[in-house]
PDB file of N, CA and C in Angstrom:
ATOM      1  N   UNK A   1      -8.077 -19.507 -11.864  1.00  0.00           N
ATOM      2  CA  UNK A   1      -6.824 -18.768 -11.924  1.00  0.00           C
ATOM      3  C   UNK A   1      -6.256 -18.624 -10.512  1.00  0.00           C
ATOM      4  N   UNK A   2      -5.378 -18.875 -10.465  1.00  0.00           N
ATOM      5  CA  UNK A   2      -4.081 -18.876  -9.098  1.00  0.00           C
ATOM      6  C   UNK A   2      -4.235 -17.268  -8.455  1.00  0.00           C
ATOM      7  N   UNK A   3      -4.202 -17.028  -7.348  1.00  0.00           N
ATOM      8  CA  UNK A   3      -4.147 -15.599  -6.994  1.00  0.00           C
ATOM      9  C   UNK A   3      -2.916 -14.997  -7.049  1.00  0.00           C
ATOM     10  N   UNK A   4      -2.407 -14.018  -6.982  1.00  0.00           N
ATOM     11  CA  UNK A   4      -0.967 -13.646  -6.854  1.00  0.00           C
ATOM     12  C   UNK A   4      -0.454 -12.492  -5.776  1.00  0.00           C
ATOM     13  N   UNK A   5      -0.787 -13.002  -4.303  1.00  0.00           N
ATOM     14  CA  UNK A   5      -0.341 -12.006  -3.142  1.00  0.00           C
ATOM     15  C   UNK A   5       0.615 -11.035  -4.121  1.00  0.00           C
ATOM     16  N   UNK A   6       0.762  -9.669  -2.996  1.00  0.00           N
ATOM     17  CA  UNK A   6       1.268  -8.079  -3.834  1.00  0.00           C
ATOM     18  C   UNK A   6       1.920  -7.435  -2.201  1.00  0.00           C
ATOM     19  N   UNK A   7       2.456  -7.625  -1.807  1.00  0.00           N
ATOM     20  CA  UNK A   7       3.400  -6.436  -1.416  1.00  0.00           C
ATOM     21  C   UNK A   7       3.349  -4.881  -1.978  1.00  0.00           C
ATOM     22  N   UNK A   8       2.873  -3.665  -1.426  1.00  0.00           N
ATOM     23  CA  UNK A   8       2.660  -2.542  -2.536  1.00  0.00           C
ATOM     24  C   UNK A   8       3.041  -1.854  -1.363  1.00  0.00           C
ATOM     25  N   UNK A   9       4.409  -0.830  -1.884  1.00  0.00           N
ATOM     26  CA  UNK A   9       4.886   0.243  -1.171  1.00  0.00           C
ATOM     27  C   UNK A   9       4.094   1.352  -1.405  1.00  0.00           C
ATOM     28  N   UNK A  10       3.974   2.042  -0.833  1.00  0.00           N
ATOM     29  CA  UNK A  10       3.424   3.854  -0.696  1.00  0.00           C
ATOM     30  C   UNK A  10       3.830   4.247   0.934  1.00  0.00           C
ATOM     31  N   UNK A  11       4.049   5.581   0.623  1.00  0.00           N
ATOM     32  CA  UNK A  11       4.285   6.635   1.885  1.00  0.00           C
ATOM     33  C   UNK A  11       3.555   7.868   1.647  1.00  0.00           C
ATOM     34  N   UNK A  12       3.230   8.077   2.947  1.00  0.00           N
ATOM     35  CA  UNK A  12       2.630   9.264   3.591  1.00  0.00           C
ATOM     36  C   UNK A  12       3.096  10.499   4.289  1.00  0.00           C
ATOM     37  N   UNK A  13       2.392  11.678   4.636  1.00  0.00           N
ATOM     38  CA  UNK A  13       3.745  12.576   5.483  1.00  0.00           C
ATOM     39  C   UNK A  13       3.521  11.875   6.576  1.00  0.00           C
ATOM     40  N   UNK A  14       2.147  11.682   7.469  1.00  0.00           N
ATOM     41  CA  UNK A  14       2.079  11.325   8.952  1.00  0.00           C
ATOM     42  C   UNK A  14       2.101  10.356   8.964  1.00  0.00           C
ATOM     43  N   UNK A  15       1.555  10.145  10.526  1.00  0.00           N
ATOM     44  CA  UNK A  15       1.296   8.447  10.619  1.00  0.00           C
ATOM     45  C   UNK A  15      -0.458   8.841  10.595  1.00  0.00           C
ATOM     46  N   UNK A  16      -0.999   9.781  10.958  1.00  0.00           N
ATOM     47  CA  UNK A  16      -2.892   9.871  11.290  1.00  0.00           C
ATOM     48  C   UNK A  16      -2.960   9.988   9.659  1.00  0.00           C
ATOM     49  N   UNK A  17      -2.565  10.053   8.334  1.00  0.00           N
ATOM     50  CA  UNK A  17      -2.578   9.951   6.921  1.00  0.00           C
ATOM     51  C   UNK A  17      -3.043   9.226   6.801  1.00  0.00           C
ATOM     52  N   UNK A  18      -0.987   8.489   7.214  1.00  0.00           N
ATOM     53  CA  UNK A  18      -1.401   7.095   7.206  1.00  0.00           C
ATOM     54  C   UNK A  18      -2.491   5.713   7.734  1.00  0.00           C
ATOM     55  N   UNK A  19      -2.716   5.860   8.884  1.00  0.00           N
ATOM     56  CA  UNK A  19      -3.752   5.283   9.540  1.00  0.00           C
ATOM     57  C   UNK A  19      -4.823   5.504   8.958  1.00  0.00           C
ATOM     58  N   UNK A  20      -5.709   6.678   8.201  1.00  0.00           N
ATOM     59  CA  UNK A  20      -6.733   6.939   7.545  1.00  0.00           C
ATOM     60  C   UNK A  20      -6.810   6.290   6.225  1.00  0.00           C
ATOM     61  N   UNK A  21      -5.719   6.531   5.670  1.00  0.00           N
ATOM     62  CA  UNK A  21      -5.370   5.880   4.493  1.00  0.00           C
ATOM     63  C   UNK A  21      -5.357   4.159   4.130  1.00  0.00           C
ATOM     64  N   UNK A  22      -4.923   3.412   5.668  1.00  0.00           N
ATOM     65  CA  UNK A  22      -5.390   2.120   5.398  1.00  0.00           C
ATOM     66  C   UNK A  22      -6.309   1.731   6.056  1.00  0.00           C
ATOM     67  N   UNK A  23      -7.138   1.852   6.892  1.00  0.00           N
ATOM     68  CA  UNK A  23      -8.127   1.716   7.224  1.00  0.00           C
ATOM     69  C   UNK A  23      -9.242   2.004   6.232  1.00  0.00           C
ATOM     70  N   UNK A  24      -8.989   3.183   5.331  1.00  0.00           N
ATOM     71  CA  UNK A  24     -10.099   3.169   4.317  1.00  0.00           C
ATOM     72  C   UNK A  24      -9.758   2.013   2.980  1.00  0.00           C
ATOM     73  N   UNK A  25      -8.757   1.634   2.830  1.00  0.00           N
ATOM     74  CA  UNK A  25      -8.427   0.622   1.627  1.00  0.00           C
ATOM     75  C   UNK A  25      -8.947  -0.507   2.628  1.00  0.00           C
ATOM     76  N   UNK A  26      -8.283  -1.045   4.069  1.00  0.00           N
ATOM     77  CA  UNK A  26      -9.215  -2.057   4.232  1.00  0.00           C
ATOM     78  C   UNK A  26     -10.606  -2.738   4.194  1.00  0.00           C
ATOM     79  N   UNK A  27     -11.033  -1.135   4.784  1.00  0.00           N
ATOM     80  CA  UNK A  27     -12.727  -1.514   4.640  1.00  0.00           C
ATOM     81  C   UNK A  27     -13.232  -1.602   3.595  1.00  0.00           C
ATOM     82  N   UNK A  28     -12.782  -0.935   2.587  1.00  0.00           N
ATOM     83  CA  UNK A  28     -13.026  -1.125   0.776  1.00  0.00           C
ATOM     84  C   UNK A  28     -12.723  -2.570   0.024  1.00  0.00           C
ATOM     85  N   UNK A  29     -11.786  -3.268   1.448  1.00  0.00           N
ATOM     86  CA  UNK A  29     -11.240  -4.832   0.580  1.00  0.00           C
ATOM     87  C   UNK A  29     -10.390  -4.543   0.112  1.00  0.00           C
ATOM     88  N   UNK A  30      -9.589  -3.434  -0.287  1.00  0.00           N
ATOM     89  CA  UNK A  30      -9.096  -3.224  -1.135  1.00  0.00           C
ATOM     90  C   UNK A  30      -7.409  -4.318  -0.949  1.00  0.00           C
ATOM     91  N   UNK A  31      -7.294  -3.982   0.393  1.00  0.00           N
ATOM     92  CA  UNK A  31      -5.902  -4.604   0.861  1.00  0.00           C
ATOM     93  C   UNK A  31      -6.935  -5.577   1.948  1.00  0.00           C
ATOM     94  N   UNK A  32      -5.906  -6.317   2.541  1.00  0.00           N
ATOM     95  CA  UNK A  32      -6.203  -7.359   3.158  1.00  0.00           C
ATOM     96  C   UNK A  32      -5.462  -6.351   4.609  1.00  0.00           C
ATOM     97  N   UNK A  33      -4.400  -6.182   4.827  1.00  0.00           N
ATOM     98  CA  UNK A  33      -4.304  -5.325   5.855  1.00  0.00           C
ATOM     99  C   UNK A  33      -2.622  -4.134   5.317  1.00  0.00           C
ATOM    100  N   UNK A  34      -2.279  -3.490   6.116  1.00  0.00           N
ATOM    101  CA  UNK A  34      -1.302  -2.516   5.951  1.00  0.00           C
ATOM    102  C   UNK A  34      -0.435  -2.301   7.352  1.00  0.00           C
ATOM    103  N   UNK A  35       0.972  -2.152   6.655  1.00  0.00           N
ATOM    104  CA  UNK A  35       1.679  -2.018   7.989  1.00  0.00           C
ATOM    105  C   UNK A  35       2.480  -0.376   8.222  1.00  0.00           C
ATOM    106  N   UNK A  36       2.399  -0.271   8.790  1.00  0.00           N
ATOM    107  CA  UNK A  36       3.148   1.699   9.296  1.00  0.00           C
ATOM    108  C   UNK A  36       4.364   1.870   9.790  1.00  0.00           C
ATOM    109  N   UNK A  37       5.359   2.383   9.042  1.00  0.00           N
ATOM    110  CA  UNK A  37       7.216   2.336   9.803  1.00  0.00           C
ATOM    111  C   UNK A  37       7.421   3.085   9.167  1.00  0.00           C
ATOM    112  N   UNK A  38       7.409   3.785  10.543  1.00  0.00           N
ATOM    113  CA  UNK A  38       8.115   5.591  10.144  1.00  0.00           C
ATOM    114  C   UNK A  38       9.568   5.544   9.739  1.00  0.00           C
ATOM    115  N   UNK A  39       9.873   6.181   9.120  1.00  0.00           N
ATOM    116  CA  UNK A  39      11.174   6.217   8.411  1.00  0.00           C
ATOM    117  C   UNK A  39      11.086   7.664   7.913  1.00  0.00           C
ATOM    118  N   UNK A  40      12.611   8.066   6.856  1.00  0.00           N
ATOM    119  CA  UNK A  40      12.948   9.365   5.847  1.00  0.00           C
ATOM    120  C   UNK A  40      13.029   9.301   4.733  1.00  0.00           C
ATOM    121  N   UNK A  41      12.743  10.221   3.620  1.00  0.00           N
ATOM    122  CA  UNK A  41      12.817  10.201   2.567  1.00  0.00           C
ATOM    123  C   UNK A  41      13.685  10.799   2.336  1.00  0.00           C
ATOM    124  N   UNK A  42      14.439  10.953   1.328  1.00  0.00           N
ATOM    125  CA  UNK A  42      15.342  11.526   0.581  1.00  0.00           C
ATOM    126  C   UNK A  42      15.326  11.621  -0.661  1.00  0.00           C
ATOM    127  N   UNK A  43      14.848  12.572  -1.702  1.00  0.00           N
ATOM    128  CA  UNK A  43      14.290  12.446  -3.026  1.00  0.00           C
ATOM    129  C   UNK A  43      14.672  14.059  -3.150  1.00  0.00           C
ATOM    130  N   UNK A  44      14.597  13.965  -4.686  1.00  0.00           N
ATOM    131  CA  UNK A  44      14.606  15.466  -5.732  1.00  0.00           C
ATOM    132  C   UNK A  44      13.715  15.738  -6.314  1.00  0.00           C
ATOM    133  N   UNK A  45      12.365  16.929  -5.763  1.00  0.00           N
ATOM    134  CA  UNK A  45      11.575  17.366  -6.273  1.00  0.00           C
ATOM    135  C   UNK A  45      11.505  18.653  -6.629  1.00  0.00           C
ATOM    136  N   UNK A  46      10.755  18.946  -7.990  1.00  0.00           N
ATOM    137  CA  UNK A  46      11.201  20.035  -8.495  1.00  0.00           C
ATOM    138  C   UNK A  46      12.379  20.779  -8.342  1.00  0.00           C
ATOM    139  N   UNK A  47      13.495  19.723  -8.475  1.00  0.00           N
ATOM    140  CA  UNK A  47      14.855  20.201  -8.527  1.00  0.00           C
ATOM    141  C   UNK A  47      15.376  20.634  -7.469  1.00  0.00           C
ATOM    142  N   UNK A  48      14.987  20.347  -6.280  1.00  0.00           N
ATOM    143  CA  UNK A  48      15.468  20.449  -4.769  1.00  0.00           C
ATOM    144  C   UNK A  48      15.423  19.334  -3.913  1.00  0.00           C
ATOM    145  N   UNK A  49      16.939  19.265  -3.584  1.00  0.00           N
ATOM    146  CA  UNK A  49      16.809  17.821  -2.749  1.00  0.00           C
ATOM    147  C   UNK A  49      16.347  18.232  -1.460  1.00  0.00           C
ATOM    148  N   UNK A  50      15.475  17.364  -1.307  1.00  0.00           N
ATOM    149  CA  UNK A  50      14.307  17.207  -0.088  1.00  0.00           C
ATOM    150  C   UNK A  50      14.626  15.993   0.634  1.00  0.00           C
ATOM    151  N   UNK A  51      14.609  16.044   2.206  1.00  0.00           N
ATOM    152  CA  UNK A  51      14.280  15.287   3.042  1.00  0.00           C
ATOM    153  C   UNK A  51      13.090  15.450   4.018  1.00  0.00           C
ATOM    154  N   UNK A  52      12.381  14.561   4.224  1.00  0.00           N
ATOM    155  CA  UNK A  52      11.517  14.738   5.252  1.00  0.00           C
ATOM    156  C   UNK A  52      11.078  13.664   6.041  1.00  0.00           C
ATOM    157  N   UNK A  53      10.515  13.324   7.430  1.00  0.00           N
ATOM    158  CA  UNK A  53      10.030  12.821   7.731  1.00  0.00           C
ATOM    159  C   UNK A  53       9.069  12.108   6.779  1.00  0.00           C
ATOM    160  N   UNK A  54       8.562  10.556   6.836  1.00  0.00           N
ATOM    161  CA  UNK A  54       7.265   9.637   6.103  1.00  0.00           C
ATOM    162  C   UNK A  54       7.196   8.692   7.370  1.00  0.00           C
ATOM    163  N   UNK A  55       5.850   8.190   6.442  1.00  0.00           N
ATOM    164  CA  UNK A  55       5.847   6.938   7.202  1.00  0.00           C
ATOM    165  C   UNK A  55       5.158   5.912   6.027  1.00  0.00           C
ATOM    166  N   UNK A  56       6.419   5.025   5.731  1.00  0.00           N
ATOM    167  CA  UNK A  56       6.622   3.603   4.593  1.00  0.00           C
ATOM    168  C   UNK A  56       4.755   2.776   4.783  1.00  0.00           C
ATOM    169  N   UNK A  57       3.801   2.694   4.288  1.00  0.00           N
ATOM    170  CA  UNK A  57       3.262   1.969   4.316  1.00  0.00           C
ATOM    171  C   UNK A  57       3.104   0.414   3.212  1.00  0.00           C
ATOM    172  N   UNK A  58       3.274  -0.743   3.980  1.00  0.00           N
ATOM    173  CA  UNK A  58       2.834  -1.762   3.158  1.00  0.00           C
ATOM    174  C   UNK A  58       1.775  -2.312   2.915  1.00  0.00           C
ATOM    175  N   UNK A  59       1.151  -2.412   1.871  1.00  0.00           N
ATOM    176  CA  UNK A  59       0.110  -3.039   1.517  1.00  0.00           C
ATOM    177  C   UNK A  59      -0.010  -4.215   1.394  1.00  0.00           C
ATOM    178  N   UNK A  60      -0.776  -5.072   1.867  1.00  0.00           N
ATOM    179  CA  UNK A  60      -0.535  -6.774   1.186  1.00  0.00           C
ATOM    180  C   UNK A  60      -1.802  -6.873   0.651  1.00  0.00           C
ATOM    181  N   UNK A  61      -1.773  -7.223  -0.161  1.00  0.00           N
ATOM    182  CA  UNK A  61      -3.397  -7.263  -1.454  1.00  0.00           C
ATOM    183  C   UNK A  61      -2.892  -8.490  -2.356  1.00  0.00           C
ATOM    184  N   UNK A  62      -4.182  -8.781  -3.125  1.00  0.00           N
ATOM    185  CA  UNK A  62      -4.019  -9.826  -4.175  1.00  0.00           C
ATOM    186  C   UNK A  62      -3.567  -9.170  -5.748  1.00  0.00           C
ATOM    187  N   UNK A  63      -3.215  -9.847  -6.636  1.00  0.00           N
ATOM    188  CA  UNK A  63      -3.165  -9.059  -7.839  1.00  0.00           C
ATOM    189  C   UNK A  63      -4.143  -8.761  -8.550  1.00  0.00           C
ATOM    190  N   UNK A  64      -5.606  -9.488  -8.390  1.00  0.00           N
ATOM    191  CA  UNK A  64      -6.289  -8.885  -8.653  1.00  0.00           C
ATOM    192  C   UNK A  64      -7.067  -7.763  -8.375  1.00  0.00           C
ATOM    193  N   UNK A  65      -6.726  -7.071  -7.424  1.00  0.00           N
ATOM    194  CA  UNK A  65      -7.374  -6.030  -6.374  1.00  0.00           C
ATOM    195  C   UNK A  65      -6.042  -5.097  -7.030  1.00  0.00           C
ATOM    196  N   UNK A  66      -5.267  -4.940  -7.742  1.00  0.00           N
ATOM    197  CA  UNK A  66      -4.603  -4.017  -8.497  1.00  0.00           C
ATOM    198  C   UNK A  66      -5.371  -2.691  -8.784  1.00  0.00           C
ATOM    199  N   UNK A  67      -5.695  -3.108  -9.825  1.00  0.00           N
ATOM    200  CA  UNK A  67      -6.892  -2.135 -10.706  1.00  0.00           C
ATOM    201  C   UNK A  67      -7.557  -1.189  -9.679  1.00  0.00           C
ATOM    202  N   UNK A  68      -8.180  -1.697  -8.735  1.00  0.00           N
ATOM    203  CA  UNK A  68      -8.909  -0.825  -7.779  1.00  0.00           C
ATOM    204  C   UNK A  68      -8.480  -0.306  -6.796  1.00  0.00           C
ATOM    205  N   UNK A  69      -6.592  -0.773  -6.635  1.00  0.00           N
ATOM    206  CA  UNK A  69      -5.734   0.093  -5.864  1.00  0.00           C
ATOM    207  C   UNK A  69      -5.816   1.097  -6.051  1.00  0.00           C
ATOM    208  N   UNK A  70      -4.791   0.876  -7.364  1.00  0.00           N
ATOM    209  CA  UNK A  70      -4.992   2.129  -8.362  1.00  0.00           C
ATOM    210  C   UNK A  70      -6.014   2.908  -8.408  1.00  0.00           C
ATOM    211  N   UNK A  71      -6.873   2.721  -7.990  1.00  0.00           N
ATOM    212  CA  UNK A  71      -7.852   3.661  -8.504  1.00  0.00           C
ATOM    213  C   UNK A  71      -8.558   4.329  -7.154  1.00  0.00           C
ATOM    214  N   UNK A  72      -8.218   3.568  -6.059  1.00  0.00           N
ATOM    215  CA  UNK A  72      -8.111   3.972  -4.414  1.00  0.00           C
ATOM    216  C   UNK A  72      -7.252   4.921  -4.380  1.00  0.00           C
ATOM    217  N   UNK A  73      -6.236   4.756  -4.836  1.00  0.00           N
ATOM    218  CA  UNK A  73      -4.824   5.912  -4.508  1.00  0.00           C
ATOM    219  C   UNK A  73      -5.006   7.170  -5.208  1.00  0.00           C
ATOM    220  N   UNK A  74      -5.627   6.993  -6.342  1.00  0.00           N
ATOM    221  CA  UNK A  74      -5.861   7.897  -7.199  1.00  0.00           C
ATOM    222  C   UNK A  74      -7.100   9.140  -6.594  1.00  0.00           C
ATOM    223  N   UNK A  75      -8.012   8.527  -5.534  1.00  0.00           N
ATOM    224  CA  UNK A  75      -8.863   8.772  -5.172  1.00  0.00           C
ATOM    225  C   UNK A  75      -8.864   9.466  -3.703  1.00  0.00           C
ATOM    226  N   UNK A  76      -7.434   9.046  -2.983  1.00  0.00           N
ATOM    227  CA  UNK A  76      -7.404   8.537  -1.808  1.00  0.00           C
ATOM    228  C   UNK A  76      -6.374   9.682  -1.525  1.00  0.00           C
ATOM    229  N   UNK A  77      -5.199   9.293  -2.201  1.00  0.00           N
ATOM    230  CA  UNK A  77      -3.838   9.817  -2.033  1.00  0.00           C
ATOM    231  C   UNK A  77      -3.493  11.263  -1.725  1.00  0.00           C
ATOM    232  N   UNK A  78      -3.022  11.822  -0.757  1.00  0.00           N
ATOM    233  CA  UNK A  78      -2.617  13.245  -0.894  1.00  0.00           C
ATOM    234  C   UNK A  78      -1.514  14.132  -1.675  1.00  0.00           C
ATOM    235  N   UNK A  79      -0.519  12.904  -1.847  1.00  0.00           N
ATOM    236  CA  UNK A  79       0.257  13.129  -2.524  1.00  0.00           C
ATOM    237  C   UNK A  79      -0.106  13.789  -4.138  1.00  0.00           C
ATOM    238  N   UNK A  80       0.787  14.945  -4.899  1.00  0.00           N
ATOM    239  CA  UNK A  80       0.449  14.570  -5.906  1.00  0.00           C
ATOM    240  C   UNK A  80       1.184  13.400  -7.021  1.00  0.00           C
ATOM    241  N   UNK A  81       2.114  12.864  -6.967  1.00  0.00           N
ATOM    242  CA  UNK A  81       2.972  12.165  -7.215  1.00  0.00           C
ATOM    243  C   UNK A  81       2.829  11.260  -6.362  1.00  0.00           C
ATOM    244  N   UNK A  82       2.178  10.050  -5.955  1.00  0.00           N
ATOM    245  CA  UNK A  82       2.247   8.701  -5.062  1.00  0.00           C
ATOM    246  C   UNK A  82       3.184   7.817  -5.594  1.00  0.00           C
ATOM    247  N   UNK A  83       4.065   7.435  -4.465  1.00  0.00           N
ATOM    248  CA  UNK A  83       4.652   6.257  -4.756  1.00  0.00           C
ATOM    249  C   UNK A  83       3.396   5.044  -4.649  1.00  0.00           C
ATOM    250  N   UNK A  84       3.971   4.035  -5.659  1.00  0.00           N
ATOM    251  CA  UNK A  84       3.017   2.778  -5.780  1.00  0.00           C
ATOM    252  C   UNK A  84       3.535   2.157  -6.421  1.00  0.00           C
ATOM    253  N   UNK A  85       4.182   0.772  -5.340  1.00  0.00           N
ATOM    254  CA  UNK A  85       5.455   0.125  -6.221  1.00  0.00           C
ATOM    255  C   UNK A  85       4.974  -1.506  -5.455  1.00  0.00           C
ATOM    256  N   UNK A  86       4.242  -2.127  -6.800  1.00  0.00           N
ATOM    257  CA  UNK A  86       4.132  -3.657  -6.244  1.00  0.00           C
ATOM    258  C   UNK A  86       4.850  -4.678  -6.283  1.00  0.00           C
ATOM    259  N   UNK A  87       5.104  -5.088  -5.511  1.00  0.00           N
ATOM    260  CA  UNK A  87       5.961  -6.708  -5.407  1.00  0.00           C
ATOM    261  C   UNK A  87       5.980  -7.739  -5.144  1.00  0.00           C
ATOM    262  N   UNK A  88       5.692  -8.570  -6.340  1.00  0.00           N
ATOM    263  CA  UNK A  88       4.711 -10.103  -6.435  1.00  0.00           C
ATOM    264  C   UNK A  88       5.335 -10.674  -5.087  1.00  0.00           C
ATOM    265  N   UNK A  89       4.726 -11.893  -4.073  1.00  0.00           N
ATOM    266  CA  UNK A  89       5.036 -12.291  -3.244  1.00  0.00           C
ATOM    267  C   UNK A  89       5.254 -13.851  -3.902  1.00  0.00           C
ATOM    268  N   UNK A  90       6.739 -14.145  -4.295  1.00  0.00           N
ATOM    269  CA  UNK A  90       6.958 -15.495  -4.515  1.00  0.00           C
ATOM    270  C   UNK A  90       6.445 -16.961  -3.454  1.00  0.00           C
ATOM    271  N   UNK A  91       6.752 -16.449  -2.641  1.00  0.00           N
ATOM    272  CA  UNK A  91       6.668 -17.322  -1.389  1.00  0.00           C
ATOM    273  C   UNK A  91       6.152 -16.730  -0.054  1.00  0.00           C
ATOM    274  N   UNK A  92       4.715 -17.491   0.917  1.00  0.00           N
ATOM    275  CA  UNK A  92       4.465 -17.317   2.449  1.00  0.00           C
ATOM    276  C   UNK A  92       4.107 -18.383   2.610  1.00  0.00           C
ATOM    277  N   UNK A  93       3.221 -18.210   4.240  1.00  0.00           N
ATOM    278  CA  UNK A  93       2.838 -19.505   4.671  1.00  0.00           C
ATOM    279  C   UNK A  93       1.536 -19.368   3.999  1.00  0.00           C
ATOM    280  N   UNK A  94       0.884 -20.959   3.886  1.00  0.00           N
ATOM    281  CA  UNK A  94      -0.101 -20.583   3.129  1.00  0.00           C
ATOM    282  C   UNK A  94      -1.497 -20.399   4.337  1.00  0.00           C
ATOM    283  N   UNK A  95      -1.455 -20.721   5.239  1.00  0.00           N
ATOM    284  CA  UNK A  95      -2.623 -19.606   6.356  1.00  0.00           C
ATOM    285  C   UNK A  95      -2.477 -18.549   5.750  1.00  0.00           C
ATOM    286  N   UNK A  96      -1.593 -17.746   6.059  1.00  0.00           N
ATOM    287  CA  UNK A  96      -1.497 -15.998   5.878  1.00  0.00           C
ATOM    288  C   UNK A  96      -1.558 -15.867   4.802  1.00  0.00           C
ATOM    289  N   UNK A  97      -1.171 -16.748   3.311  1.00  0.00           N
ATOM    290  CA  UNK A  97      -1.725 -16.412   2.244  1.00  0.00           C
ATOM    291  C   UNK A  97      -2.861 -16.436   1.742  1.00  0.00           C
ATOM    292  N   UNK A  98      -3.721 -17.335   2.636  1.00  0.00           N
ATOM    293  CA  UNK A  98      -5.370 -17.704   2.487  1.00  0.00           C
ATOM    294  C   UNK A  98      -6.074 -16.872   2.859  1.00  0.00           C
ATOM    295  N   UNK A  99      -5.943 -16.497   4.004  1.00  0.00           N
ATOM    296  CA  UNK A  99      -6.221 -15.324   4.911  1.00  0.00           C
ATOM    297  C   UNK A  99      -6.253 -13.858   3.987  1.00  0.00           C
ATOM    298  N   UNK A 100      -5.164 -13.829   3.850  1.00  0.00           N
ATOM    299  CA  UNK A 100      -5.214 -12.361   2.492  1.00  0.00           C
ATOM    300  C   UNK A 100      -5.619 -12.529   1.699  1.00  0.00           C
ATOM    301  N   UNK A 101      -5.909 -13.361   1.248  1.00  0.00           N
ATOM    302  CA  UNK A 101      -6.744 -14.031  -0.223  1.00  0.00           C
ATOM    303  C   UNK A 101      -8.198 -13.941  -0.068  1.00  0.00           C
ATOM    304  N   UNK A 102      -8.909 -14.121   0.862  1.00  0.00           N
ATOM    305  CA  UNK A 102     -10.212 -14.157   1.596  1.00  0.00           C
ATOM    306  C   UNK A 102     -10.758 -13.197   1.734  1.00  0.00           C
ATOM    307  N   UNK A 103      -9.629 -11.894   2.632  1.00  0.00           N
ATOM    308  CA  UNK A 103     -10.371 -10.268   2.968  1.00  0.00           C
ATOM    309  C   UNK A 103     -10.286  -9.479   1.774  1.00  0.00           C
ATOM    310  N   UNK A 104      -9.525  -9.890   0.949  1.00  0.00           N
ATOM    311  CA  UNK A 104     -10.013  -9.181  -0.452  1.00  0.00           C
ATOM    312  C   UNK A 104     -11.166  -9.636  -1.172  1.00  0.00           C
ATOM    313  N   UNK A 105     -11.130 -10.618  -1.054  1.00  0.00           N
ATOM    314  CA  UNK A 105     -12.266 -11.354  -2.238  1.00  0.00           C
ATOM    315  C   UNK A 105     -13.788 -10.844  -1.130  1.00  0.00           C
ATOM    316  N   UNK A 106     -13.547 -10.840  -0.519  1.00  0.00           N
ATOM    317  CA  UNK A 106     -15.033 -10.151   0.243  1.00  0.00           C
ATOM    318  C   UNK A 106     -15.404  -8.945  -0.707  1.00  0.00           C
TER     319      UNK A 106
END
């Protein structure tokens, strides 16, 4: 079966969250690696529009390492509500797709 690289959004409040947060999915395999860009949110929770400081993390993982995202975030996440929004990767180079393909399957 073909692998299927994953793009997977989630955000954090910090960046030291964040940094904890992928460093522990890496060493788990879970992702192949994660990237950190601070940015703002703007959302309506419990009926109050909220802004705050985040910081956007990307995940790049295989599709089969799904399941145990999920179940990382679930485990992992501070949030109670996590964003977790994957997005098949049609097209890379295929080094960097091999490469991510490899630190997961470990």
């Amino acid at each position: 079966m073909a692998s299927t690289p994953l793009v997977v959004l989630t955000t954090l409040a910090t960046e030291a969250d964040a940094r904890a947060f992928v460093t522990a999915l890496v060493e788990a395999r879970v992702v192949a690696c994660g990237t950190l860009v601070p940015g703002r949110s703007i959302y309506r929770w419990a009926g109050e529009l909220t802004e705050e400081a985040e910081v956007v993390v990307l995940l790049k993982t295989d599709e089969a390492k799904w399941d145990a995202l999920c179940a990382a975030v679930r485990e992992r996440h501070p949030y109670q509500v996590p964003e977790l929004l994957a997005l098949p990767v049609e097209r890379g180079l295929d080094r960097y797709l091999s490469w991510l393909t490899g630190e997961v399957a470990g």
